[in-house]
ModelCIF file with pLDDT and N, C-alpha, C, O atoms, coordinates in Angstrom:
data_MODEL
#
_entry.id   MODEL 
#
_entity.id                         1 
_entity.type                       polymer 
_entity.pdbx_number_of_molecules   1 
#
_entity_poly.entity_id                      1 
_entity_poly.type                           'polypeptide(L)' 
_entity_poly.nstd_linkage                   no 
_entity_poly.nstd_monomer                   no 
_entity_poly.pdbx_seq_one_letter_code       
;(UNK)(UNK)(UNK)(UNK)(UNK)(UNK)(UNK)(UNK)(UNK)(UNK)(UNK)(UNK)(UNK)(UNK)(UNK)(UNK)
(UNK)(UNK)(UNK)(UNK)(UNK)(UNK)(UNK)(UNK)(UNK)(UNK)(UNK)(UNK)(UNK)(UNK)(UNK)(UNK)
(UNK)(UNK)(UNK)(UNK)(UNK)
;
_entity_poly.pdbx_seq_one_letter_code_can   XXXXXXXXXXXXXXXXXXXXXXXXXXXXXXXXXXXXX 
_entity_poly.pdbx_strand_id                 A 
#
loop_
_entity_poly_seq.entity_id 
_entity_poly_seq.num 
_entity_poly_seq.mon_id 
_entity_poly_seq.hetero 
1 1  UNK n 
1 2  UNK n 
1 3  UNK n 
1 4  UNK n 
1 5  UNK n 
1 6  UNK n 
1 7  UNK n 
1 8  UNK n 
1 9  UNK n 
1 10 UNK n 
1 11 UNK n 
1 12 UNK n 
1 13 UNK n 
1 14 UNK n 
1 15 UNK n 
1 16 UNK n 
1 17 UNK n 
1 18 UNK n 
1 19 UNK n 
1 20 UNK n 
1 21 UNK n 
1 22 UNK n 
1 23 UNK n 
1 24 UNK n 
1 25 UNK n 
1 26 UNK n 
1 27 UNK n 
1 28 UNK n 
1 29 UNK n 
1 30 UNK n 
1 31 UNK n 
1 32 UNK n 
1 33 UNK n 
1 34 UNK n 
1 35 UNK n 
1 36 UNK n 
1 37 UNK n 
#
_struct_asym.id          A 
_struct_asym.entity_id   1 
#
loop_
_ma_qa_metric.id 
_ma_qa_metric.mode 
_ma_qa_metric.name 
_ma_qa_metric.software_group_id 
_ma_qa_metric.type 
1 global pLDDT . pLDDT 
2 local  pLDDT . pLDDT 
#
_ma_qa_metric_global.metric_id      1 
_ma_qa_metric_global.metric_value   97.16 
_ma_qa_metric_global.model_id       1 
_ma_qa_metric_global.ordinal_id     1 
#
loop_
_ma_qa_metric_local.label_asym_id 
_ma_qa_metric_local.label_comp_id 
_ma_qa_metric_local.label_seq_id 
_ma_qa_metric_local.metric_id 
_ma_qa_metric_local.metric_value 
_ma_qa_metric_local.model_id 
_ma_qa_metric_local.ordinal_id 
A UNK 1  2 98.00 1 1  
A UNK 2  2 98.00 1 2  
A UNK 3  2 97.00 1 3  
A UNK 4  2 97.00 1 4  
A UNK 5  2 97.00 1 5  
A UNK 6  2 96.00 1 6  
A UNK 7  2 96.00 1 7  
A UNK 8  2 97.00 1 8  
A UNK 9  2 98.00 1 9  
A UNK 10 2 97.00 1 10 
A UNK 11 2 97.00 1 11 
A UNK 12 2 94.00 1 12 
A UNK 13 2 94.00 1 13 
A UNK 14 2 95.00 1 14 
A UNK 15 2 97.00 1 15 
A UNK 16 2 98.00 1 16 
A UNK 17 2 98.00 1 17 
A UNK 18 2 98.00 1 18 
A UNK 19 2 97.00 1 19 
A UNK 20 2 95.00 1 20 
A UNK 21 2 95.00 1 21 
A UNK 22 2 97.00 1 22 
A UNK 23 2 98.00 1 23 
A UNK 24 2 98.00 1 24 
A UNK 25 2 98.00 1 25 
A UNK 26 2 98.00 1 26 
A UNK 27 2 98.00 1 27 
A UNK 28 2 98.00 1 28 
A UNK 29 2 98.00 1 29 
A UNK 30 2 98.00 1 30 
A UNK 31 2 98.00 1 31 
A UNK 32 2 98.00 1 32 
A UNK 33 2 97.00 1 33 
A UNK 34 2 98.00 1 34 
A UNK 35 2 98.00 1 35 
A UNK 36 2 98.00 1 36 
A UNK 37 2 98.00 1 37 
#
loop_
_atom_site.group_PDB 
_atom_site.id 
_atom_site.type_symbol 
_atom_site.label_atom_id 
_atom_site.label_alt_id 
_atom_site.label_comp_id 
_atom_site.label_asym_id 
_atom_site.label_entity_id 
_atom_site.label_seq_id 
_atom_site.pdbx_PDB_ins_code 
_atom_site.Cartn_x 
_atom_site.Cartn_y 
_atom_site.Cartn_z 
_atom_site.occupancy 
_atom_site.B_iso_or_equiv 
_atom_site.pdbx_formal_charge 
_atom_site.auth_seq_id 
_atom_site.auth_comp_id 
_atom_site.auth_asym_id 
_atom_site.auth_atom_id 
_atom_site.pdbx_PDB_model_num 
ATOM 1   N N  . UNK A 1 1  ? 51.058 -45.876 -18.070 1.00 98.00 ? 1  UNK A N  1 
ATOM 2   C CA . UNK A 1 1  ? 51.101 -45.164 -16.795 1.00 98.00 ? 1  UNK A CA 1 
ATOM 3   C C  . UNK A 1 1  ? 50.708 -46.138 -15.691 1.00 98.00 ? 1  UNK A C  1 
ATOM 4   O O  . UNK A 1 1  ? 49.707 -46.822 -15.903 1.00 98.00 ? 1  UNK A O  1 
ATOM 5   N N  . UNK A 1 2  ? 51.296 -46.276 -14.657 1.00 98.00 ? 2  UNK A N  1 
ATOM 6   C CA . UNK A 1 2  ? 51.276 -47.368 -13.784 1.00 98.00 ? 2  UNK A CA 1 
ATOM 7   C C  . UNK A 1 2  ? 51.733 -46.963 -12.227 1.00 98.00 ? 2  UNK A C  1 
ATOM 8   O O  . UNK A 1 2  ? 52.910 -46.620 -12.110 1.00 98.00 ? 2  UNK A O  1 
ATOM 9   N N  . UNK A 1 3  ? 50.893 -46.972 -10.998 1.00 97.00 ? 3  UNK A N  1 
ATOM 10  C CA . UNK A 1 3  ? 51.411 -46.396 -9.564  1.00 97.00 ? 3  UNK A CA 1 
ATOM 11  C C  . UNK A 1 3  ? 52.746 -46.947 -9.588  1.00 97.00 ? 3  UNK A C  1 
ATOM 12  O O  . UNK A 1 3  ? 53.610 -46.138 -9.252  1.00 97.00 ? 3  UNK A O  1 
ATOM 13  N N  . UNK A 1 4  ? 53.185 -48.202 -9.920  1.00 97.00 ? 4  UNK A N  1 
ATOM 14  C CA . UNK A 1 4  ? 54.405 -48.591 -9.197  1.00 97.00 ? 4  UNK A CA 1 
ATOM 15  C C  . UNK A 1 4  ? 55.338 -49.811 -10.399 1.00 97.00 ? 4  UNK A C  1 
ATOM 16  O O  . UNK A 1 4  ? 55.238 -51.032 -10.517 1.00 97.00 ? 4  UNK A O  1 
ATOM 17  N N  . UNK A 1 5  ? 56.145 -48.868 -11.074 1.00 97.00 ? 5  UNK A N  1 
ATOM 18  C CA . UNK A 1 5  ? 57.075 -49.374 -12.091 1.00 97.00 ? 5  UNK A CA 1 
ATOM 19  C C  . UNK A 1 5  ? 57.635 -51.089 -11.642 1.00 97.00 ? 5  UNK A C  1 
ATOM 20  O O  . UNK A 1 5  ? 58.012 -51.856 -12.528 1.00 97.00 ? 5  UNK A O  1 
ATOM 21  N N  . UNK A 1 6  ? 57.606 -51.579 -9.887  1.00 96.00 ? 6  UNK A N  1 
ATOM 22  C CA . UNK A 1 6  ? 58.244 -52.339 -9.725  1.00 96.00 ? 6  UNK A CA 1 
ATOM 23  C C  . UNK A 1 6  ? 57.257 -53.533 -9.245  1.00 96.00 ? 6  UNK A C  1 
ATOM 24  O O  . UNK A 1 6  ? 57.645 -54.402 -8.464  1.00 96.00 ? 6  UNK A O  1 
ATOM 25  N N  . UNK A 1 7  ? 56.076 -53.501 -9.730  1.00 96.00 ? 7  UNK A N  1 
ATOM 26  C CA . UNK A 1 7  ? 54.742 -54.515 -9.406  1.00 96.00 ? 7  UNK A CA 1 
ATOM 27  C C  . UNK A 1 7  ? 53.744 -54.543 -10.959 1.00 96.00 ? 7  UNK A C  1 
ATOM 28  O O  . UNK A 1 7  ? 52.525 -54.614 -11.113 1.00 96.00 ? 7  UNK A O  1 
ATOM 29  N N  . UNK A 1 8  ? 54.583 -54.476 -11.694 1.00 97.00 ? 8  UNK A N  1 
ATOM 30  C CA . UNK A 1 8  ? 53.901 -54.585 -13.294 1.00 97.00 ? 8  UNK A CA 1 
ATOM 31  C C  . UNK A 1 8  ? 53.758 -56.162 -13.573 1.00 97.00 ? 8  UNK A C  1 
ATOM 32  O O  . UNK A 1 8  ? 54.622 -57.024 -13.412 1.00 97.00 ? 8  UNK A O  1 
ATOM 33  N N  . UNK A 1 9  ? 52.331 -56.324 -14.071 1.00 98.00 ? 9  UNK A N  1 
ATOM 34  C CA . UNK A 1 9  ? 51.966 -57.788 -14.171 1.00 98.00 ? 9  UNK A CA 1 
ATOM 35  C C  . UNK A 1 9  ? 51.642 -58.042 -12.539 1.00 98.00 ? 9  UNK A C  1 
ATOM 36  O O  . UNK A 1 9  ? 51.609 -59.273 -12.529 1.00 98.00 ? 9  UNK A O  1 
ATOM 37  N N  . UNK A 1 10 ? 51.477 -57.774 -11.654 1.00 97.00 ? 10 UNK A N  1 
ATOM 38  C CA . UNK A 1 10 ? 51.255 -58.254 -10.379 1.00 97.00 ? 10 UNK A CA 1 
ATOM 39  C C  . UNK A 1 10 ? 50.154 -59.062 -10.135 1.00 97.00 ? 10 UNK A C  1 
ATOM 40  O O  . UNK A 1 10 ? 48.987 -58.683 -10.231 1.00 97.00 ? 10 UNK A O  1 
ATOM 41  N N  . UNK A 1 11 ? 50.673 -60.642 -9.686  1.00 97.00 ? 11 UNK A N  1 
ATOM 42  C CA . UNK A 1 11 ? 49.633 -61.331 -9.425  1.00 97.00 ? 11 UNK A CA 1 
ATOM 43  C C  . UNK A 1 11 ? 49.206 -61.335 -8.029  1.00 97.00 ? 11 UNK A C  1 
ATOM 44  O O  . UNK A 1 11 ? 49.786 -61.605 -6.977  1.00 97.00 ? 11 UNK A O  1 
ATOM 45  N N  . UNK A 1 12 ? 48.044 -60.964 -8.319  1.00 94.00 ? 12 UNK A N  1 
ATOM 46  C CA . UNK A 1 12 ? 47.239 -60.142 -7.041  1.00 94.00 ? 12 UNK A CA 1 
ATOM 47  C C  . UNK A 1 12 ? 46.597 -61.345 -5.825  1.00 94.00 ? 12 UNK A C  1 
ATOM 48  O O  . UNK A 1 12 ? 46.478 -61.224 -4.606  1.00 94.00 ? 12 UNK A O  1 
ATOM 49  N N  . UNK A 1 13 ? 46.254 -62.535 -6.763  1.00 94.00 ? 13 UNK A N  1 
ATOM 50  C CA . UNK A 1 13 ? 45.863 -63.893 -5.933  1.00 94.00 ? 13 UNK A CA 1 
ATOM 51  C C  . UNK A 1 13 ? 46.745 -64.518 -6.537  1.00 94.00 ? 13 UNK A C  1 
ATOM 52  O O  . UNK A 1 13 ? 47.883 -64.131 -6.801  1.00 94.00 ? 13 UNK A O  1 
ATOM 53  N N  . UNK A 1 14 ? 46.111 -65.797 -6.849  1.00 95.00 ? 14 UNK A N  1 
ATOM 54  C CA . UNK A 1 14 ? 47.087 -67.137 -7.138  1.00 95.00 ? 14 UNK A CA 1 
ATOM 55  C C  . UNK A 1 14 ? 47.912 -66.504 -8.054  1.00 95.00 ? 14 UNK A C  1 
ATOM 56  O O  . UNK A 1 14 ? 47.657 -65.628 -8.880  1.00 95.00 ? 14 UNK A O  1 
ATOM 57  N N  . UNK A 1 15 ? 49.323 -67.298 -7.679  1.00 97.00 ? 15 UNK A N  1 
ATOM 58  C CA . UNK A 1 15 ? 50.439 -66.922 -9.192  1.00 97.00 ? 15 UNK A CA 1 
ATOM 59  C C  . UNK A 1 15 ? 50.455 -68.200 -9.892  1.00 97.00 ? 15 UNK A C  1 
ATOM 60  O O  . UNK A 1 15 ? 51.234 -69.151 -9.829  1.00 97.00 ? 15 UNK A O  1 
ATOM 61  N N  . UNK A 1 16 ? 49.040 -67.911 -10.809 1.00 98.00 ? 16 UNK A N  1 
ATOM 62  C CA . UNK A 1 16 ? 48.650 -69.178 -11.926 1.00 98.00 ? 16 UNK A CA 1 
ATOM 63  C C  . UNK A 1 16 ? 48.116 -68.569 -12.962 1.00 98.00 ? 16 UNK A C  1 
ATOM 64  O O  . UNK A 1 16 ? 47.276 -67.669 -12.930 1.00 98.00 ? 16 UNK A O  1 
ATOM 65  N N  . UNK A 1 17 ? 48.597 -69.054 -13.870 1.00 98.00 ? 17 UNK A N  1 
ATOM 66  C CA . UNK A 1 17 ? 47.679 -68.735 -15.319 1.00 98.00 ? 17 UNK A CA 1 
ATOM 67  C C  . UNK A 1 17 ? 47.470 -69.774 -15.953 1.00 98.00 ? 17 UNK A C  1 
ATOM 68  O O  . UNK A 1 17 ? 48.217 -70.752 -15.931 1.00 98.00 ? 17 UNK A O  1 
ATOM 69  N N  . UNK A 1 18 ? 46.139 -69.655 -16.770 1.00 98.00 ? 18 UNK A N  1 
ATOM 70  C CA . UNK A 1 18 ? 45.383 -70.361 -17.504 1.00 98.00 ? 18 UNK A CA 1 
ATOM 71  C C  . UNK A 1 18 ? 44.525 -71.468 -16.754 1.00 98.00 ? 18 UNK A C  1 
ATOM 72  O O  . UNK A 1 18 ? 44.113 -70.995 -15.694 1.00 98.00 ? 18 UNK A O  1 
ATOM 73  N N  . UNK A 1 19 ? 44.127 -72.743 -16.939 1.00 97.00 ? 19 UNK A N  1 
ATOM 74  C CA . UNK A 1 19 ? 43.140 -73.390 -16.915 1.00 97.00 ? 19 UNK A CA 1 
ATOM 75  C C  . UNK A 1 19 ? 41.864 -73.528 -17.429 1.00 97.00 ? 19 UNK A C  1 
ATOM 76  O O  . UNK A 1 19 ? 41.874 -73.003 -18.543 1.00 97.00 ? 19 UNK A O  1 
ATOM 77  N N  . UNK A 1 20 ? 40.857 -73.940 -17.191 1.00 95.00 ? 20 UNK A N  1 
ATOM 78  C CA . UNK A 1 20 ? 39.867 -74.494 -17.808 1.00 95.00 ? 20 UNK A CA 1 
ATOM 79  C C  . UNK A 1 20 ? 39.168 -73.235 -18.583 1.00 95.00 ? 20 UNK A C  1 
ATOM 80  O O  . UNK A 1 20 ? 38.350 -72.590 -17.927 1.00 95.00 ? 20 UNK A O  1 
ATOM 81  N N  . UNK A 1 21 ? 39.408 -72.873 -19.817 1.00 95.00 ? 21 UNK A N  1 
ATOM 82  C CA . UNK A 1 21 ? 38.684 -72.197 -20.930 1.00 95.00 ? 21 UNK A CA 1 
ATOM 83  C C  . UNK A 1 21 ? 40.046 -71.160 -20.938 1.00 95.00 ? 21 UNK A C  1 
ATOM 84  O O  . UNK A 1 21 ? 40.575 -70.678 -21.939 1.00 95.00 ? 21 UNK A O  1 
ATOM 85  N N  . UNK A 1 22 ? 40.403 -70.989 -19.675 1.00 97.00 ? 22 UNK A N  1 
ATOM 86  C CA . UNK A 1 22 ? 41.244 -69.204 -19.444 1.00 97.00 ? 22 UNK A CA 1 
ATOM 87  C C  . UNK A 1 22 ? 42.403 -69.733 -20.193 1.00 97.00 ? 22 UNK A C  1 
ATOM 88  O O  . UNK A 1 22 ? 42.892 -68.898 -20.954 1.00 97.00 ? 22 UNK A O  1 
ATOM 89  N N  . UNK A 1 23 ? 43.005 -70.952 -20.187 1.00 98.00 ? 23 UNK A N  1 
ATOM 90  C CA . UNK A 1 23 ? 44.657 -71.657 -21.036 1.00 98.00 ? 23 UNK A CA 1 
ATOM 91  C C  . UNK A 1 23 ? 44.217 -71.702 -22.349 1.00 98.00 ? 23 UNK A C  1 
ATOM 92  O O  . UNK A 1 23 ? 44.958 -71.952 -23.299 1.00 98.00 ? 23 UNK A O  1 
ATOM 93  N N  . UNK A 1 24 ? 42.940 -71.450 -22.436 1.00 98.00 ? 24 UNK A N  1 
ATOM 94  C CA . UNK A 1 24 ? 42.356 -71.196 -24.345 1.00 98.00 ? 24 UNK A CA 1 
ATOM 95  C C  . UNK A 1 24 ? 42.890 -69.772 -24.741 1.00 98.00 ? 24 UNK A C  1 
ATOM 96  O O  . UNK A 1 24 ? 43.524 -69.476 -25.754 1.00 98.00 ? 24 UNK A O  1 
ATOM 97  N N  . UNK A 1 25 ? 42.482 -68.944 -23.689 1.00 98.00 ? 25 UNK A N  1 
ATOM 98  C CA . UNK A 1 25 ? 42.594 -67.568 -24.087 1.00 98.00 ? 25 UNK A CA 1 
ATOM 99  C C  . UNK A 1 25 ? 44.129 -67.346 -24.063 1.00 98.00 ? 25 UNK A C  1 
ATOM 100 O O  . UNK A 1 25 ? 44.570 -66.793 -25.071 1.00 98.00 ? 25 UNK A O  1 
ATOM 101 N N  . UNK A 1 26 ? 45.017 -67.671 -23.104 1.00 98.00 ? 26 UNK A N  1 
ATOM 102 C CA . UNK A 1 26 ? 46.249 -67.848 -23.094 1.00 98.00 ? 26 UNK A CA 1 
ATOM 103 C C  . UNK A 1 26 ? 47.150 -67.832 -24.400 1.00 98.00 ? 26 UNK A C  1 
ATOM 104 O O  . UNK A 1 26 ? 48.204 -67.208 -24.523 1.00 98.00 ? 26 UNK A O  1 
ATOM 105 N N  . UNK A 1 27 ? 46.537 -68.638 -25.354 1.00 98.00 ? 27 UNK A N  1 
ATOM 106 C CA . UNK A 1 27 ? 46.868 -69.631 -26.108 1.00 98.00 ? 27 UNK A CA 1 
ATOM 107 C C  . UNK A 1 27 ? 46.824 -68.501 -27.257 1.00 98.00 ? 27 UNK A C  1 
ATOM 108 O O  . UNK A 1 27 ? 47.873 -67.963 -27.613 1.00 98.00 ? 27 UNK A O  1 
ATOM 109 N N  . UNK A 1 28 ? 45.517 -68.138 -27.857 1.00 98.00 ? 28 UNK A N  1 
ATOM 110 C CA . UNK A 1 28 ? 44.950 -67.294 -28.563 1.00 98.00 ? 28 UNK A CA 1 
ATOM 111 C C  . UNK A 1 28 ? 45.539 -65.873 -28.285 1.00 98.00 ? 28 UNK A C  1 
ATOM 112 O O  . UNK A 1 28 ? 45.016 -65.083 -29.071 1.00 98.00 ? 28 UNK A O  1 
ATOM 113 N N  . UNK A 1 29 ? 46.468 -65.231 -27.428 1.00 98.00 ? 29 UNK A N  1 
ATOM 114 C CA . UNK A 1 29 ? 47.113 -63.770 -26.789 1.00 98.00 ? 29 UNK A CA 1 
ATOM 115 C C  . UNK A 1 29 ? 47.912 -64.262 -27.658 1.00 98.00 ? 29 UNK A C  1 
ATOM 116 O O  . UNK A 1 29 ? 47.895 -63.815 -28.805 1.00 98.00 ? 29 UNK A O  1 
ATOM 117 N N  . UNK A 1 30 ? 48.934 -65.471 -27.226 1.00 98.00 ? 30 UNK A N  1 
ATOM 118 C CA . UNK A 1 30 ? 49.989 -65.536 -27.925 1.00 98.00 ? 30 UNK A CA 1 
ATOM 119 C C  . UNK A 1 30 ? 50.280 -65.881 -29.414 1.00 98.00 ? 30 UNK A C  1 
ATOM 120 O O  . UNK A 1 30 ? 51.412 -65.815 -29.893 1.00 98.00 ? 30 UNK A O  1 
ATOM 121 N N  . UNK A 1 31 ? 49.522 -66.137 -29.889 1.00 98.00 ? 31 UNK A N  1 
ATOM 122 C CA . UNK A 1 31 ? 49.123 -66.706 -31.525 1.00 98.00 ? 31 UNK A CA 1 
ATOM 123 C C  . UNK A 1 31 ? 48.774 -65.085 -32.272 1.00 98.00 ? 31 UNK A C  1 
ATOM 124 O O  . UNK A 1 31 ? 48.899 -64.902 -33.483 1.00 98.00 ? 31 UNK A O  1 
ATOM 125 N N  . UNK A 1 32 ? 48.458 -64.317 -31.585 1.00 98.00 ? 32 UNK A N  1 
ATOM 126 C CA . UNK A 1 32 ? 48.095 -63.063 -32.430 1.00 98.00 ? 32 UNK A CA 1 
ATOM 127 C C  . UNK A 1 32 ? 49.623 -62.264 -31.990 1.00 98.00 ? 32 UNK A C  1 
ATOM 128 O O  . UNK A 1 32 ? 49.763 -61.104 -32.376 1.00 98.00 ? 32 UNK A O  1 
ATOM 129 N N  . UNK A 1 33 ? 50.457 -62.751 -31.388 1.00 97.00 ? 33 UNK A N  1 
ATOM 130 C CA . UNK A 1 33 ? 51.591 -62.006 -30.750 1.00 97.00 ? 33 UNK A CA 1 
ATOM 131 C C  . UNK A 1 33 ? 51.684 -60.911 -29.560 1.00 97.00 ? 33 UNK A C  1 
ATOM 132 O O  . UNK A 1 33 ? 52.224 -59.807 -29.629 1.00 97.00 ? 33 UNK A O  1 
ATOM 133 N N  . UNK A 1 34 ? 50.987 -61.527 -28.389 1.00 98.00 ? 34 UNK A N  1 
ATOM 134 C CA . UNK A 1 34 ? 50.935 -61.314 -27.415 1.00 98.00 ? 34 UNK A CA 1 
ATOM 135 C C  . UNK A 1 34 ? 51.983 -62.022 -26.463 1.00 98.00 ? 34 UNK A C  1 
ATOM 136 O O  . UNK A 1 34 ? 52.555 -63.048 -26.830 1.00 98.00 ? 34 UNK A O  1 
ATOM 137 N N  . UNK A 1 35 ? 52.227 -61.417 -25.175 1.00 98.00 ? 35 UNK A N  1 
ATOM 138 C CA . UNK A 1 35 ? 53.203 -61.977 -24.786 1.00 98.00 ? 35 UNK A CA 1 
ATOM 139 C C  . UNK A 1 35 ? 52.801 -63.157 -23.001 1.00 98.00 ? 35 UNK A C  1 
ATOM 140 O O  . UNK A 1 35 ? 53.629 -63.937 -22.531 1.00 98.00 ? 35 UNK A O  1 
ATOM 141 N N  . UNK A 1 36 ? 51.616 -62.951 -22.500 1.00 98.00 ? 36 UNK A N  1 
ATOM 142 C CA . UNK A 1 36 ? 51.202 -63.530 -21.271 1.00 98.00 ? 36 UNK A CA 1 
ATOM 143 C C  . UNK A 1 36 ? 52.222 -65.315 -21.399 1.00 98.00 ? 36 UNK A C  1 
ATOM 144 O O  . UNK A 1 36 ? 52.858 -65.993 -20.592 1.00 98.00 ? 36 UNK A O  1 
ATOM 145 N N  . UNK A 1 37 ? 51.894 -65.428 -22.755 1.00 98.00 ? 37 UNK A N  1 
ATOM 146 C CA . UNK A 1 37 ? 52.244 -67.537 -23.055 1.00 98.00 ? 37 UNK A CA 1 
ATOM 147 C C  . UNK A 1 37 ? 53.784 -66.998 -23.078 1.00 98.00 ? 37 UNK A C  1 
ATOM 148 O O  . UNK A 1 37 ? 54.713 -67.789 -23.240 1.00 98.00 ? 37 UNK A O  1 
#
């Protein structure tokens, strides 16, 4: 359930993912079959 079907995943500040520890966790979403990587 979500206000607005057409802002899903919305990057709210920087449009960046991962870096220092957070490109670990990145890493580890996608290894269990997650989709962020």
């Amino acid at each position: 359930i979500t206000m607005d079907m057409n802002k899903i995943a919305q990057m709210s500040c920087n449009p960046a993912v991962g870096g220092i520890a957070k490109g670990q966790i990145v890493r580890e979403i996608d290894a269990l079959g997650g989709q962020m990587g």
